[in-house]
N, C-alpha and C. Protein backbone atom coordinates (compact mmCIF):
# COMPACT_ATOMS: atom_id res chain seq x y z
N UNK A 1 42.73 7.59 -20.45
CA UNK A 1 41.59 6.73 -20.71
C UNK A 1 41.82 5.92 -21.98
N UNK A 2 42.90 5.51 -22.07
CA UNK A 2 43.43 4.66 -23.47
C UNK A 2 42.86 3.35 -23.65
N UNK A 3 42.11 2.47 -24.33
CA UNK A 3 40.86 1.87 -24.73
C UNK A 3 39.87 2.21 -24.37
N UNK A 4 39.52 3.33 -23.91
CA UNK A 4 37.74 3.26 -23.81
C UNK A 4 37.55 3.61 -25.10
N UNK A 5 36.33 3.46 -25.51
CA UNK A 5 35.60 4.15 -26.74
C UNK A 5 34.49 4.73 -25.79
N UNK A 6 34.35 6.16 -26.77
CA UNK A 6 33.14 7.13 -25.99
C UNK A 6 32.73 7.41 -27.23
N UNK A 7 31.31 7.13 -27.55
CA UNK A 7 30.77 7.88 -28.37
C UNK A 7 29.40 8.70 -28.25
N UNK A 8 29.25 9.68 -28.75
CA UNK A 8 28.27 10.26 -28.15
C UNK A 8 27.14 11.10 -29.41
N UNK A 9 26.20 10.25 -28.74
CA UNK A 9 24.74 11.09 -29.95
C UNK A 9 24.44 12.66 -29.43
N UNK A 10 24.78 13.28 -30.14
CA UNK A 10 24.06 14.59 -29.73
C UNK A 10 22.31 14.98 -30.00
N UNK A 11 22.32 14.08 -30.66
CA UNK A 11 21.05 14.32 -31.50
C UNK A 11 19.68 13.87 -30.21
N UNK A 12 20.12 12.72 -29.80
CA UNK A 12 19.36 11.77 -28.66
C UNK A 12 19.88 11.97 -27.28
N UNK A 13 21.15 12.87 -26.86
CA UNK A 13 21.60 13.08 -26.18
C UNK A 13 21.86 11.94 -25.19
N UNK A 14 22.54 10.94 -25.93
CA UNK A 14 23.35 9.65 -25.10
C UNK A 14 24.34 9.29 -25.14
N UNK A 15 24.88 8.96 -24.10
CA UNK A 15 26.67 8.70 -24.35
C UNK A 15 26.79 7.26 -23.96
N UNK A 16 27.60 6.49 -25.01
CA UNK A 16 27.92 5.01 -24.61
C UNK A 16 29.32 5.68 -24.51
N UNK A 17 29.57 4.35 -23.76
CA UNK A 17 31.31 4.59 -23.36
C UNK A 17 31.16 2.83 -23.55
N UNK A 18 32.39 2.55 -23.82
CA UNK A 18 33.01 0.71 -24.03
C UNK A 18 34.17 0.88 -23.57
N UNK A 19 34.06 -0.06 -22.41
CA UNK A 19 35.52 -0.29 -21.14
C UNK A 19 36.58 -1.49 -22.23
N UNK A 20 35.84 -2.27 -23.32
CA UNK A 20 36.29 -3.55 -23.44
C UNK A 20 35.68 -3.87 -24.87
N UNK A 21 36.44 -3.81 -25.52
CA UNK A 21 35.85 -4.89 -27.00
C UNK A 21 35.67 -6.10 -26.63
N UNK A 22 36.70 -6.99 -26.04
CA UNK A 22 36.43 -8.21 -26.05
C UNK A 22 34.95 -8.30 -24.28
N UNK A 23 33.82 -9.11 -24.60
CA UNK A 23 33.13 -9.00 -24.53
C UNK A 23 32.76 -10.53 -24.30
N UNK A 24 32.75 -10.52 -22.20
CA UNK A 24 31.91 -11.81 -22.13
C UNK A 24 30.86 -12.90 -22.59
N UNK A 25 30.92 -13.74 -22.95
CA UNK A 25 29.68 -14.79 -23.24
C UNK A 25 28.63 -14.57 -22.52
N UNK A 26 28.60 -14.52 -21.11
CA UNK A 26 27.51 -14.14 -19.73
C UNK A 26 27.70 -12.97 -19.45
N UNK A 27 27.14 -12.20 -19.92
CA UNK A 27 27.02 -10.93 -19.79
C UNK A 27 25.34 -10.46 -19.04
N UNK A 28 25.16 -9.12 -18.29
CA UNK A 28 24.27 -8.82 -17.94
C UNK A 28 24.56 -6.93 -18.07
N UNK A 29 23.13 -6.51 -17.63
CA UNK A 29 23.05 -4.93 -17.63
C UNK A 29 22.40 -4.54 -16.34
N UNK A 30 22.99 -3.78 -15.63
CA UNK A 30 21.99 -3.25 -14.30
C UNK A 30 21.76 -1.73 -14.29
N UNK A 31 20.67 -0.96 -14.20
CA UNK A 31 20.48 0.58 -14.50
C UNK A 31 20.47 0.85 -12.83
N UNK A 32 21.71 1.02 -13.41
CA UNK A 32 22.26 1.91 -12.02
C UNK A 32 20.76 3.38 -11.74
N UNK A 33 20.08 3.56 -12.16
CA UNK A 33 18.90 4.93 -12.17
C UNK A 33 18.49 4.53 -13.29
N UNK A 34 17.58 5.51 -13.82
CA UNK A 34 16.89 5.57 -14.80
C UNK A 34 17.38 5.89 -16.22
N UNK A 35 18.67 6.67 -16.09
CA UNK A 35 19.64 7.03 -16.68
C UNK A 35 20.64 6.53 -17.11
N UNK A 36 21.22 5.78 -16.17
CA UNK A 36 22.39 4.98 -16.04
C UNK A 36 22.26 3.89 -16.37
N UNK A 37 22.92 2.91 -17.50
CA UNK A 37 22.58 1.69 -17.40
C UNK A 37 24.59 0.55 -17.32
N UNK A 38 24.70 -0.17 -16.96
CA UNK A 38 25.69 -0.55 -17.08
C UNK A 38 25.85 -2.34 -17.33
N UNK A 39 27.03 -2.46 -18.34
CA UNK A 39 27.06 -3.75 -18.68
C UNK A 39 28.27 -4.26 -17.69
N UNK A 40 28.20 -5.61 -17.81
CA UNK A 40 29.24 -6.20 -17.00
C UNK A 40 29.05 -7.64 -17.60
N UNK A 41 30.39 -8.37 -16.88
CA UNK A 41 29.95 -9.96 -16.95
C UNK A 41 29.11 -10.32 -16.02
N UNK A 42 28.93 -11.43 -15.88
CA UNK A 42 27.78 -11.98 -15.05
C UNK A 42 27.99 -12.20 -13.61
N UNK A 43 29.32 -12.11 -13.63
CA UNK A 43 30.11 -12.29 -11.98
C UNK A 43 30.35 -11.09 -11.15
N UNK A 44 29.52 -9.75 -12.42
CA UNK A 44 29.79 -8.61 -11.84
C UNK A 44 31.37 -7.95 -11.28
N UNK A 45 32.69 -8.71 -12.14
CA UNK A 45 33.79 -8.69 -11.48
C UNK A 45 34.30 -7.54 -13.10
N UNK A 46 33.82 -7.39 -14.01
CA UNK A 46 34.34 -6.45 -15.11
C UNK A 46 33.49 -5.96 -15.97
N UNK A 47 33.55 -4.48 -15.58
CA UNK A 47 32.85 -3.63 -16.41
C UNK A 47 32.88 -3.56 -17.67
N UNK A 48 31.77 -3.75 -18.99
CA UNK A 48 31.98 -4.20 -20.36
C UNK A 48 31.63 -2.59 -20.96
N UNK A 49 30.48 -2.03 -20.28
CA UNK A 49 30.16 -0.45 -20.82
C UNK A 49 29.43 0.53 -20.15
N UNK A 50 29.06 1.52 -20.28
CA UNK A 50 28.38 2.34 -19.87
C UNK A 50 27.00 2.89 -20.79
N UNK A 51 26.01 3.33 -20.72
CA UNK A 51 25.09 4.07 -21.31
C UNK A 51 24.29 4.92 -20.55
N UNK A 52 24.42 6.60 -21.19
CA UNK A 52 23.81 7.22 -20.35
C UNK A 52 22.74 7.93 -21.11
N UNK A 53 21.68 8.02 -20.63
CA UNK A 53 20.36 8.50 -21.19
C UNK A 53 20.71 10.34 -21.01
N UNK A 54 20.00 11.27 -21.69
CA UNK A 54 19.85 12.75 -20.99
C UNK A 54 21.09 12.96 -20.53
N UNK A 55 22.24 12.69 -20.90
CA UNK A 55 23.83 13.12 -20.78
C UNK A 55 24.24 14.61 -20.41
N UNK A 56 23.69 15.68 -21.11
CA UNK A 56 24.02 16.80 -21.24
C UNK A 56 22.82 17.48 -19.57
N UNK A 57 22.05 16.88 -19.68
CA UNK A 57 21.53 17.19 -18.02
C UNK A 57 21.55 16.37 -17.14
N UNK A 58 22.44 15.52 -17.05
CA UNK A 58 23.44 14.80 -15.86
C UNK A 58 24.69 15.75 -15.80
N UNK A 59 24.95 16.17 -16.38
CA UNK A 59 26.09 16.72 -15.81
C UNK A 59 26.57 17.88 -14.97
N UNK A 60 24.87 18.58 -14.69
CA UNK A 60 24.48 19.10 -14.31
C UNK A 60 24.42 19.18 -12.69
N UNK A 61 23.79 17.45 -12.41
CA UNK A 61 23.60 17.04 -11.47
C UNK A 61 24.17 15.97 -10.97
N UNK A 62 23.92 15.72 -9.37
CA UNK A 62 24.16 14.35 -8.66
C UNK A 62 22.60 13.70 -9.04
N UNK A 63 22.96 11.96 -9.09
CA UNK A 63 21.90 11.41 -9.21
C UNK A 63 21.59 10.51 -8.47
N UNK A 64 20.83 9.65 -8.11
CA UNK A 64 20.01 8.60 -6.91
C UNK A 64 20.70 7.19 -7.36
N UNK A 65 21.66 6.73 -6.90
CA UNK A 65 21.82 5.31 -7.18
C UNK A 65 20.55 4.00 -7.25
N UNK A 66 20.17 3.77 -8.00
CA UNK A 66 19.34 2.70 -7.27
C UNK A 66 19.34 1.47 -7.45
N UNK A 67 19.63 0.46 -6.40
CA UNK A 67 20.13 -0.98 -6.54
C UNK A 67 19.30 -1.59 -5.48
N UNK A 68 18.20 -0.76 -5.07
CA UNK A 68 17.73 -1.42 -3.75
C UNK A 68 16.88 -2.81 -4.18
N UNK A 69 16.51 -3.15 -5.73
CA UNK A 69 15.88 -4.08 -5.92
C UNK A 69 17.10 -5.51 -5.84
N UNK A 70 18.49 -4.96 -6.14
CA UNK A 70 19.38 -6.26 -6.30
C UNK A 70 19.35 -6.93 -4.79
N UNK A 71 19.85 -8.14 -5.18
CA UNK A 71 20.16 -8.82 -3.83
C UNK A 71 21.07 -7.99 -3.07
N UNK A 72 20.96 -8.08 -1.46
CA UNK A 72 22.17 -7.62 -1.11
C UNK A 72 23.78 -8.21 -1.49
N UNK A 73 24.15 -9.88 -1.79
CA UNK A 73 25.36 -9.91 -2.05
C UNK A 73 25.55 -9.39 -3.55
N UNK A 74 24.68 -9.22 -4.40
CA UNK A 74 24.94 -8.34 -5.99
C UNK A 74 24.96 -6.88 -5.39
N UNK A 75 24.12 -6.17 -4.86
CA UNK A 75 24.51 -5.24 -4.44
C UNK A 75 26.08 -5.08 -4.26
N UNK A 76 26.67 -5.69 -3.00
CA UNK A 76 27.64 -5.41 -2.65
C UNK A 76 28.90 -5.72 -3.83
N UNK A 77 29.10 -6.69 -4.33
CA UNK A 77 29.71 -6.74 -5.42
C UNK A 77 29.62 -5.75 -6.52
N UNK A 78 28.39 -4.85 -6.62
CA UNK A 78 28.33 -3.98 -7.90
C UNK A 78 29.09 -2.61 -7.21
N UNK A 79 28.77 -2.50 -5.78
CA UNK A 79 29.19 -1.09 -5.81
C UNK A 79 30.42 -1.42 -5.60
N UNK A 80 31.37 -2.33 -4.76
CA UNK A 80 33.13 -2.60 -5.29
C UNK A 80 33.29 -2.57 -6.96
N UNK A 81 32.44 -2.72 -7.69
CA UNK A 81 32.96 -2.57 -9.12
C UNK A 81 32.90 -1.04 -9.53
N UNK A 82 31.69 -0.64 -9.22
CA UNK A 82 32.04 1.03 -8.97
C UNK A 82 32.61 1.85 -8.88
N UNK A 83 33.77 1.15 -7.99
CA UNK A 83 34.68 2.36 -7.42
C UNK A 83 36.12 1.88 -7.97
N UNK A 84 35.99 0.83 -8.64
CA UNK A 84 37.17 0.42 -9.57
C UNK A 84 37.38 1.20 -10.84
N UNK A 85 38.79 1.02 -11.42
CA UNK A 85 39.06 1.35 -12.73
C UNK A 85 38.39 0.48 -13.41
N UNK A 86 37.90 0.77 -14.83
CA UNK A 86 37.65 1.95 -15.26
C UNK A 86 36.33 3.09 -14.52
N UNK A 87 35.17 2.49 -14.26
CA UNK A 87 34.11 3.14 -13.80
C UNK A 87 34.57 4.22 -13.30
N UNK A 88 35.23 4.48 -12.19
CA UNK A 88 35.72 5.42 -11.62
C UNK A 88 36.18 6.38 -12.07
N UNK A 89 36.67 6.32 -13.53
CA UNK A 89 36.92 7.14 -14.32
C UNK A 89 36.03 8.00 -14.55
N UNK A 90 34.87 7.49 -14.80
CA UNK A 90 33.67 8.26 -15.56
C UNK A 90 32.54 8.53 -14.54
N UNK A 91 32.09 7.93 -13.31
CA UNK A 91 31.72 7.97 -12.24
C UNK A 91 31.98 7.82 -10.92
N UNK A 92 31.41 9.39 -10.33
CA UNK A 92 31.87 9.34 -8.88
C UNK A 92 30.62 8.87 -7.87
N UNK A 93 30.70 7.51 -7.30
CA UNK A 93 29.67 7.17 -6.59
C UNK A 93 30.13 7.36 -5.13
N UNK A 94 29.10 7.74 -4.52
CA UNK A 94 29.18 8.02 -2.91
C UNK A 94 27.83 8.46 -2.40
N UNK A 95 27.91 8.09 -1.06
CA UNK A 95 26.64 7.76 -0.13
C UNK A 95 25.46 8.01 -0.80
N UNK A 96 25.42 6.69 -2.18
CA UNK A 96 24.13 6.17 -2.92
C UNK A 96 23.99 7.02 -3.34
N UNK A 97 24.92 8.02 -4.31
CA UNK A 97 24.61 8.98 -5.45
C UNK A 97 25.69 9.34 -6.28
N UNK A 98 25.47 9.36 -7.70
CA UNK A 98 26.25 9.32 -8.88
C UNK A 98 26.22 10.48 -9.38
N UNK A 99 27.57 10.87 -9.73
CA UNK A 99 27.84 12.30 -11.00
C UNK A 99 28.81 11.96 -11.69
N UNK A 100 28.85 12.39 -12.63
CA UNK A 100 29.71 11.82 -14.08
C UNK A 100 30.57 12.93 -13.84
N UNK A 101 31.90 12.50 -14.40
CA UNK A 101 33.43 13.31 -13.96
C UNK A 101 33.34 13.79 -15.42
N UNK A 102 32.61 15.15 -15.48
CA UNK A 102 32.40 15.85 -17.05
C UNK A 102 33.88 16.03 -16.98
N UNK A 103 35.04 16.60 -16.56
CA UNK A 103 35.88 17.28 -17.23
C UNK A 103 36.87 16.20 -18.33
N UNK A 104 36.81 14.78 -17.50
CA UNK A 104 37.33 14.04 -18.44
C UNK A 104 36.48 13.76 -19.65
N UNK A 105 35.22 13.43 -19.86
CA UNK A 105 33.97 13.06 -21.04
C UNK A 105 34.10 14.22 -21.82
N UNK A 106 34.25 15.53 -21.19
CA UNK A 106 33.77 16.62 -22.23
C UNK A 106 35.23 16.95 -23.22
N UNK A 107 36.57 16.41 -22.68
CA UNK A 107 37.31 16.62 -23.43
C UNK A 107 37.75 15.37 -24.52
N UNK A 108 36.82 14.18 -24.47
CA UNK A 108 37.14 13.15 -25.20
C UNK A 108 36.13 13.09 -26.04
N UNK A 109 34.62 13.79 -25.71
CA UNK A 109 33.65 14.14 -26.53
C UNK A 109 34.20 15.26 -28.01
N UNK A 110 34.69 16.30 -27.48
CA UNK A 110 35.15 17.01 -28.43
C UNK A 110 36.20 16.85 -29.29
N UNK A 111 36.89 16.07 -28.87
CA UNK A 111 37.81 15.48 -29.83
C UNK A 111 37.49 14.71 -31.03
């Protein structure tokens, strides 16, 4: 996972992760759940970061994707970004539900 930055509040129990320093002009955020929020450019073609709310009880669980408000062609473009590097790293999405791949986070957290 060589450039991500993960940093993580214990205190507020949230984890940002940064796919990318350098950092589109048109940028947007879509909350993947209530939990999940994710940055990208505006073309939805590169993931800029991650933020996860309640971290330490996600990892616990699978969670509810929800994109049913996007258009269907943003839809479809977000979940191909999904299943790309980096995201994929840190989330496993499938049939419209998300769990965070703790074994990689929990060993870059403790470090």
């Amino acid at each position: 996972m060589s450039g991500i930055k993960i940093n993580y509040d214990a205190e507020g129990d949230i984890l940002d992760v940064i796919f990318s320093i350098s950092t589109p002009k048109k940028r947007t955020a879509i909350e993947l759940n209530e939990n999940i929020i994710l940055s990208m450019d505006k073309g939805f073609k590169k993931a800029i970061g991650l933020t996860v709310l309640s971290f330490s009880k996600l990892l616990q669980q699978k969670t509810k994707l929800n994109l049913d408000r996007l258009p269907c062609d943003r839809r479809k473009q977000l979940l191909k970004l999904l299943l790309i590097s980096p995201i994929n790293l840190i989330l496993d999405v499938r049939d419209n539900m998300l769990k965070i791949h703790a074994t990689h986070l929990e060993e870059l957290i403790a470090a």
